[in-house]
PDB file of N, CA and C in Angstrom:
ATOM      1  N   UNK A   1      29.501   3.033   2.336  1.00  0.00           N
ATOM      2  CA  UNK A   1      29.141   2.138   3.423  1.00  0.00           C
ATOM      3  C   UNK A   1      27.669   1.731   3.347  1.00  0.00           C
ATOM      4  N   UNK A   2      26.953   2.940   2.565  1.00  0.00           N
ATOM      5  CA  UNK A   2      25.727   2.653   2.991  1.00  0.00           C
ATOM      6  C   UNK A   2      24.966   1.791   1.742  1.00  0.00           C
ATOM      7  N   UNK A   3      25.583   1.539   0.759  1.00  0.00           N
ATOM      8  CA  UNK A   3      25.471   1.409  -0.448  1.00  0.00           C
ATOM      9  C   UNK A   3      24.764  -0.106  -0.235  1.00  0.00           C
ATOM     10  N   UNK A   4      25.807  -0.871   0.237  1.00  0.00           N
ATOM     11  CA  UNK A   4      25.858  -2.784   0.602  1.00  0.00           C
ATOM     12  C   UNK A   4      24.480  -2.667   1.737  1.00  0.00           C
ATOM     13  N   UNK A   5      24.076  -2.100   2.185  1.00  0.00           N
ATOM     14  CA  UNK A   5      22.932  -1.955   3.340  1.00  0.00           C
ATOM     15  C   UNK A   5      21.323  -1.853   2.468  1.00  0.00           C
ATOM     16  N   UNK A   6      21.641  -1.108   1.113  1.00  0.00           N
ATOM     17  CA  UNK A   6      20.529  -0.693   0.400  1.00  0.00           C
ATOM     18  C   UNK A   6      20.592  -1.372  -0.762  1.00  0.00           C
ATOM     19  N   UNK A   7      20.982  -1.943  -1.245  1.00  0.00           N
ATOM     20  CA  UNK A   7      21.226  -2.205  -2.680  1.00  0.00           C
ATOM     21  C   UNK A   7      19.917  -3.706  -2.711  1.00  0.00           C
ATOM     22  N   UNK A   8      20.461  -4.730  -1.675  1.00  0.00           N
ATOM     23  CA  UNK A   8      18.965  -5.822  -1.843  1.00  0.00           C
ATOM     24  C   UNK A   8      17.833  -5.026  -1.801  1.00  0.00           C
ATOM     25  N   UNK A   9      17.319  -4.367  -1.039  1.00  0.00           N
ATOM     26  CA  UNK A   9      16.251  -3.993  -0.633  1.00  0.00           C
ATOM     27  C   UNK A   9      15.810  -2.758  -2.247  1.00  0.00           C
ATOM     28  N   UNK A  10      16.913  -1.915  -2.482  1.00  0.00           N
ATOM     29  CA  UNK A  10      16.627  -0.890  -3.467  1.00  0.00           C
ATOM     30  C   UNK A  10      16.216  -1.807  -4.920  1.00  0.00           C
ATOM     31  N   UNK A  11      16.827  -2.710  -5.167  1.00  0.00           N
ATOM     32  CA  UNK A  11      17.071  -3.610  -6.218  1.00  0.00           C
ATOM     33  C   UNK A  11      15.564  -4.696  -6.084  1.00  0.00           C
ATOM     34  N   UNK A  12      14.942  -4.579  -5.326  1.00  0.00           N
ATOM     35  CA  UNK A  12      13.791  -5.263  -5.295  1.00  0.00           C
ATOM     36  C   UNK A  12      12.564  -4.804  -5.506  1.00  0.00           C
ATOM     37  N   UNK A  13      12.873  -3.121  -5.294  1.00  0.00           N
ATOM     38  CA  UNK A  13      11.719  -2.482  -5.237  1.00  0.00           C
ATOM     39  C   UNK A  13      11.629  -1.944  -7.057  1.00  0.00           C
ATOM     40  N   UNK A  14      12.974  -1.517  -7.183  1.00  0.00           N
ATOM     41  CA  UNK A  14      13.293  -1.242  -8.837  1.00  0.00           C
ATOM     42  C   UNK A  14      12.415  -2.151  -9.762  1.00  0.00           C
ATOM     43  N   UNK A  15      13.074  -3.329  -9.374  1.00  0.00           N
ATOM     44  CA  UNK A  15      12.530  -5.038 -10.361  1.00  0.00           C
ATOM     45  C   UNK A  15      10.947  -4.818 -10.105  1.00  0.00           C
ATOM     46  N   UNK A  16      10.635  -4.824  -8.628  1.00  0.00           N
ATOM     47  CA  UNK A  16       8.639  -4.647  -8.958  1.00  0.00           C
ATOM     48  C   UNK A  16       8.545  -3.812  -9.317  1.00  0.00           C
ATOM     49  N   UNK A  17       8.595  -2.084  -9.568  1.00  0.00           N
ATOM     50  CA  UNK A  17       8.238  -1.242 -10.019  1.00  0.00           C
ATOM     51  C   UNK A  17       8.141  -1.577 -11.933  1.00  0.00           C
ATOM     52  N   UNK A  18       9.023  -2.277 -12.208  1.00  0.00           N
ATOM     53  CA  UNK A  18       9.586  -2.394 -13.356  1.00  0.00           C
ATOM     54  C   UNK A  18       8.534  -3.386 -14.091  1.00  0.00           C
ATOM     55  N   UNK A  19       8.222  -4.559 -13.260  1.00  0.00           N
ATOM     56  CA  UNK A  19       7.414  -5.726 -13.501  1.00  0.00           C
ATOM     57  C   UNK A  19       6.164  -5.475 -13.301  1.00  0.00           C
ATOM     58  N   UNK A  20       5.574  -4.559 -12.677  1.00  0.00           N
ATOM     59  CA  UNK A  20       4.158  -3.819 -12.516  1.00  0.00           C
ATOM     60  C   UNK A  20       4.246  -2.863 -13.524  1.00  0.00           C
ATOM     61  N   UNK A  21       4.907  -1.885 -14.075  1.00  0.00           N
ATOM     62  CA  UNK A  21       5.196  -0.675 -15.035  1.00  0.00           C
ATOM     63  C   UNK A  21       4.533  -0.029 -13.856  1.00  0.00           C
ATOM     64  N   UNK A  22       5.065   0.082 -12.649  1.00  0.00           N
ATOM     65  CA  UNK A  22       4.789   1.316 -11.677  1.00  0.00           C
ATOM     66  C   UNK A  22       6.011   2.107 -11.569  1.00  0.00           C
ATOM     67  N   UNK A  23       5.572   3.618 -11.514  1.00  0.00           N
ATOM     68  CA  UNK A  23       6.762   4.759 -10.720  1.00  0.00           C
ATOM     69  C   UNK A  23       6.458   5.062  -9.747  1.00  0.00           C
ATOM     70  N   UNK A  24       6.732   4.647  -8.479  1.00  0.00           N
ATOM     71  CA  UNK A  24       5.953   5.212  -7.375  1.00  0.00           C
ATOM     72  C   UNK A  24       5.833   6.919  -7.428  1.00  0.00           C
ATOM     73  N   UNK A  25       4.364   7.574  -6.775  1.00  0.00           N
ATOM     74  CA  UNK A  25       4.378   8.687  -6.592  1.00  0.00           C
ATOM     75  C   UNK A  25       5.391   9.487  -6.047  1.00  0.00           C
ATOM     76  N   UNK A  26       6.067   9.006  -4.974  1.00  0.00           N
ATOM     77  CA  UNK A  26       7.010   9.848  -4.195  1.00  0.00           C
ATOM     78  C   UNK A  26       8.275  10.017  -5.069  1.00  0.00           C
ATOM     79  N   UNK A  27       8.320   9.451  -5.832  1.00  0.00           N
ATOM     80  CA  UNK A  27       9.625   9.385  -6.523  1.00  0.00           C
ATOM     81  C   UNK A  27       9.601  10.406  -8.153  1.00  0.00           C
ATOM     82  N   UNK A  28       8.275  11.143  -7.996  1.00  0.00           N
ATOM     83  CA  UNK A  28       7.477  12.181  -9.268  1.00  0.00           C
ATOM     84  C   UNK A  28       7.828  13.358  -8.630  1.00  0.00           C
ATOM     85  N   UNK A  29       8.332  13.851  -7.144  1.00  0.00           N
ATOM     86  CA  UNK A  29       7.966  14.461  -6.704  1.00  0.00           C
ATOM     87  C   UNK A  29       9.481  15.464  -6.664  1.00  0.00           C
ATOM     88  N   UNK A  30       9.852  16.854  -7.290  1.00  0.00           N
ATOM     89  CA  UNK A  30      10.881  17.686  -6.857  1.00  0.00           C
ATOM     90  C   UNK A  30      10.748  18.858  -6.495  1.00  0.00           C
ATOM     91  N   UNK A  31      12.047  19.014  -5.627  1.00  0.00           N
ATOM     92  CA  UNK A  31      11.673  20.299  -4.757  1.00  0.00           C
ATOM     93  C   UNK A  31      12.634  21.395  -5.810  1.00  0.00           C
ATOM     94  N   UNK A  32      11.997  22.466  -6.202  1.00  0.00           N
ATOM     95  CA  UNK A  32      12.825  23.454  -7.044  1.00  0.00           C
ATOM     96  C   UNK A  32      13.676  24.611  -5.888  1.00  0.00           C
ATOM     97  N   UNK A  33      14.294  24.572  -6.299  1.00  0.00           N
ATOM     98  CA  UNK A  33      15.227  25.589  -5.711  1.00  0.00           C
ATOM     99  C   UNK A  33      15.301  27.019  -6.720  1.00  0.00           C
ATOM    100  N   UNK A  34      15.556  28.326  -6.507  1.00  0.00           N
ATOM    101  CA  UNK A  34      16.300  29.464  -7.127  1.00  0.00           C
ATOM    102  C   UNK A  34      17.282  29.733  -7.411  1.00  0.00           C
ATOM    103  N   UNK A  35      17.852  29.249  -8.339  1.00  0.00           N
ATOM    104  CA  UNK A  35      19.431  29.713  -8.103  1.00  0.00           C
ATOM    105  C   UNK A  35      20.122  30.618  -8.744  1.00  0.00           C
ATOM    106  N   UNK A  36      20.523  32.161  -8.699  1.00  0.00           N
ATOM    107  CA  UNK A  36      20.713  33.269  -8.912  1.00  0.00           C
ATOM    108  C   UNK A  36      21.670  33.133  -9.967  1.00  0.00           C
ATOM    109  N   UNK A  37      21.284  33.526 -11.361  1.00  0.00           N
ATOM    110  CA  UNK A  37      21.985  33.904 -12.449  1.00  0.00           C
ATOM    111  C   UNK A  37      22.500  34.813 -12.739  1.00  0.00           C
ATOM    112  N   UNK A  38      23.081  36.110 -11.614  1.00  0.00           N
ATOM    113  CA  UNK A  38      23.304  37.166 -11.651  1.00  0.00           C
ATOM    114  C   UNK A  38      24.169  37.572 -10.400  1.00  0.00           C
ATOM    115  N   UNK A  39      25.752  38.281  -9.849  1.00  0.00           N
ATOM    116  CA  UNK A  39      25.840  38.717  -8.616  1.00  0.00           C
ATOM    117  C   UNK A  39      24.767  39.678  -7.858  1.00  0.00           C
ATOM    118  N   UNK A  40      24.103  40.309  -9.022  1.00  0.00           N
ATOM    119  CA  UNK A  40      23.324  41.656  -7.999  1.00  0.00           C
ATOM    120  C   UNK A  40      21.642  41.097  -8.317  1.00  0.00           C
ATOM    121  N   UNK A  41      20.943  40.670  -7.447  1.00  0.00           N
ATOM    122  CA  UNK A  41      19.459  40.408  -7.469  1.00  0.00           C
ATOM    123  C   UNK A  41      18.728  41.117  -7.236  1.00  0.00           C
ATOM    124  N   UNK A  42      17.928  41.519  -8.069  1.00  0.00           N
ATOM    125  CA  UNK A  42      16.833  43.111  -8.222  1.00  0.00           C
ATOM    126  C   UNK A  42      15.669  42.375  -8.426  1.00  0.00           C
ATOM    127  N   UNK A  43      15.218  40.964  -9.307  1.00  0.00           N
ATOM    128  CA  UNK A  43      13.688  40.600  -8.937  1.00  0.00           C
ATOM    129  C   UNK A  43      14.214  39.240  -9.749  1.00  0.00           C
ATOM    130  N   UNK A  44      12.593  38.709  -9.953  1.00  0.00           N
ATOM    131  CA  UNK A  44      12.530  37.297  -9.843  1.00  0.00           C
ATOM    132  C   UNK A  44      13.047  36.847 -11.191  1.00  0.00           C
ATOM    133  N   UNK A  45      13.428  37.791 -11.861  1.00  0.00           N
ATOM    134  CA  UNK A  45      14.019  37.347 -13.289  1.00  0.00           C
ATOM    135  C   UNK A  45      15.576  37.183 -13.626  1.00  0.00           C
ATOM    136  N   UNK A  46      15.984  37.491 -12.285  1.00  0.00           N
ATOM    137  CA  UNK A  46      17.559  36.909 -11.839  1.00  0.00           C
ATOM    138  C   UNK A  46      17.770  35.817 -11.372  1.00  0.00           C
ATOM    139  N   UNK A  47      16.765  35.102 -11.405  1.00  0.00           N
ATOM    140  CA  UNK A  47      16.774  33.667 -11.140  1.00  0.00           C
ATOM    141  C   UNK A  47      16.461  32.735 -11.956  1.00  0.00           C
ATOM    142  N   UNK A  48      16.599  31.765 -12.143  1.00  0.00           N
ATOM    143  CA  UNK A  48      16.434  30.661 -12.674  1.00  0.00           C
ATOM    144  C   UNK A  48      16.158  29.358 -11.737  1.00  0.00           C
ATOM    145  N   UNK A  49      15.259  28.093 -12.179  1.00  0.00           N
ATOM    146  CA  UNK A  49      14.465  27.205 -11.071  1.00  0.00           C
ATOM    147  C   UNK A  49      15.498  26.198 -11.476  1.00  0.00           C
ATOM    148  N   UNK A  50      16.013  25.517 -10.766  1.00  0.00           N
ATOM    149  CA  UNK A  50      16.693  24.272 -10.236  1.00  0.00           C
ATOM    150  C   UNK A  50      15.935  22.720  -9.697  1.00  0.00           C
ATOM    151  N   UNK A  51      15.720  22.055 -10.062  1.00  0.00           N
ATOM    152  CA  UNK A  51      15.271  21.020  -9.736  1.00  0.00           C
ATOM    153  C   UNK A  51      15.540  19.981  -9.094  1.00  0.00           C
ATOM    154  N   UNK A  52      15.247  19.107  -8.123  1.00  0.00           N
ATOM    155  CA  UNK A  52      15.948  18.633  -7.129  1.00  0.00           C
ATOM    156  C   UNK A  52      15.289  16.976  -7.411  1.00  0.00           C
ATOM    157  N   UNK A  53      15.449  16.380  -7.973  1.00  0.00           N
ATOM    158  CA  UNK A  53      14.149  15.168  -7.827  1.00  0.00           C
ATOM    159  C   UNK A  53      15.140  14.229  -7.037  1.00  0.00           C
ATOM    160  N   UNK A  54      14.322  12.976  -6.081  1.00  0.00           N
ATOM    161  CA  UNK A  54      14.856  11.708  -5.322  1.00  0.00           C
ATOM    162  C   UNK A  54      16.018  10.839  -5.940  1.00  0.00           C
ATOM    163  N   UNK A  55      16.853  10.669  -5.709  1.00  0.00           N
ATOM    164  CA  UNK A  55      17.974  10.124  -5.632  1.00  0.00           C
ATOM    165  C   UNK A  55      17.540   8.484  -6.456  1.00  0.00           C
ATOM    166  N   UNK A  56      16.645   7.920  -5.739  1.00  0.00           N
ATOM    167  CA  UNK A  56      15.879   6.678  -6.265  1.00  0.00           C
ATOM    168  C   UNK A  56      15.584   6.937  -7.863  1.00  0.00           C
ATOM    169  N   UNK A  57      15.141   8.058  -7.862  1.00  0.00           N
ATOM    170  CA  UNK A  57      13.832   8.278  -9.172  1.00  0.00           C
ATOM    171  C   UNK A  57      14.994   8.032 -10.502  1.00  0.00           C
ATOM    172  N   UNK A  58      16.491   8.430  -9.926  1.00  0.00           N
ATOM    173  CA  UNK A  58      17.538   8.987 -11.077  1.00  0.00           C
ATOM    174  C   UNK A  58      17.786   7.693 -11.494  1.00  0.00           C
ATOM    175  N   UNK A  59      18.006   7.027 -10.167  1.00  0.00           N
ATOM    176  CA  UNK A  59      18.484   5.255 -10.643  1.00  0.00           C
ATOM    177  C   UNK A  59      17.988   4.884 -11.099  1.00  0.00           C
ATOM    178  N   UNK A  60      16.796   4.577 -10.821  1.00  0.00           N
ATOM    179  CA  UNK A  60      15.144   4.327 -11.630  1.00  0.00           C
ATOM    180  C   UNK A  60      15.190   4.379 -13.161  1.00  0.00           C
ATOM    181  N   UNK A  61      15.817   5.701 -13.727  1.00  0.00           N
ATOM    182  CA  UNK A  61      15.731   6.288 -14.866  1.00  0.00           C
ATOM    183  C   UNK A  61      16.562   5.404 -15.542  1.00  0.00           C
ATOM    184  N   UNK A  62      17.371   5.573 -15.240  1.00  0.00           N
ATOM    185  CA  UNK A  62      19.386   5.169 -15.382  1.00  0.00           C
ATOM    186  C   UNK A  62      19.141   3.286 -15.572  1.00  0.00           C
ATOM    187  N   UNK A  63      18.744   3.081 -14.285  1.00  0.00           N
ATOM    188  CA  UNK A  63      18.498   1.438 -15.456  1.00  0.00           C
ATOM    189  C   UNK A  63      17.814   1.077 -15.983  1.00  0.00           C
ATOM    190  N   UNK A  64      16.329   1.628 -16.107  1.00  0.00           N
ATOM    191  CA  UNK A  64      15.643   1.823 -17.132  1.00  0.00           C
ATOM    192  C   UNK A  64      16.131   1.390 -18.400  1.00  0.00           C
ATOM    193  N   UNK A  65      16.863   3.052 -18.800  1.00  0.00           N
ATOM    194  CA  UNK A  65      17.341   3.384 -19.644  1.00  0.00           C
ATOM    195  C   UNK A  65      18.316   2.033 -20.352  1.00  0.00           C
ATOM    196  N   UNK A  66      19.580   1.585 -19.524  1.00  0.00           N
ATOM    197  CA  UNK A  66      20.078   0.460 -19.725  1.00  0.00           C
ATOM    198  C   UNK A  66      19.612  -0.457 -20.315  1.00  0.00           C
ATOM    199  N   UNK A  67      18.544  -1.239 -19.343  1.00  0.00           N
ATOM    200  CA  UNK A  67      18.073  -2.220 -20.285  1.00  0.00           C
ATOM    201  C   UNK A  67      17.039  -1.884 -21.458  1.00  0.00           C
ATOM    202  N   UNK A  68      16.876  -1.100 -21.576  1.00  0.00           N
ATOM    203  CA  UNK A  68      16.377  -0.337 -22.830  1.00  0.00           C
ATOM    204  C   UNK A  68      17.229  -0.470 -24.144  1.00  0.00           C
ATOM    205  N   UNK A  69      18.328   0.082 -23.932  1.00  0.00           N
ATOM    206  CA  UNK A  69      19.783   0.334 -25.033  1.00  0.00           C
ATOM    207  C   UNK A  69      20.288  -0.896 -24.580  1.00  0.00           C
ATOM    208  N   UNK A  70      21.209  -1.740 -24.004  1.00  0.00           N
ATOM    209  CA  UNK A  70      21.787  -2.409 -23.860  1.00  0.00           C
ATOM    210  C   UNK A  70      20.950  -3.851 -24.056  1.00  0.00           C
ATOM    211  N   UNK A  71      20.457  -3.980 -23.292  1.00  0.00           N
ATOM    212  CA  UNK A  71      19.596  -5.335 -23.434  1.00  0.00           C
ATOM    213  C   UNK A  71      18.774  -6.129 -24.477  1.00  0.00           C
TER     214      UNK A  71
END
């Protein structure tokens, strides 16, 4: 639903980022998570870091990438 609401607006900001060679800062930015490689957790080496980056940043990448190979 929410897709048709964002897509002009997302698709405009992509194209200037693209036409400036800007990445916006906020979109550099991920939150790591822990996520336990083990049932029994005894210290920090039962974990492993997970990375979370913006939803934008992936698309970003992704058509990038496209017109890179394809184009």
């Amino acid at each position: 639903m929410v897709a048709e609401s964002i897509a002009d607006p997302l698709t405009t900001i992509i194209n200037n980022c693209i036409r400036k060679y800007n990445f916006p800062e906020a979109w550099k930015d991920a939150r790591i998570s822990p996520i336990p490689k083990v049932d029994q957790l005894k210290s920090e080496e039962h974990f492993h870091p997970i990375s979370v980056i913006p939803t934008p940043s992936k698309l970003f990448e992704k058509l990038v990438l496209f017109q890179m190979t394809i184009l």
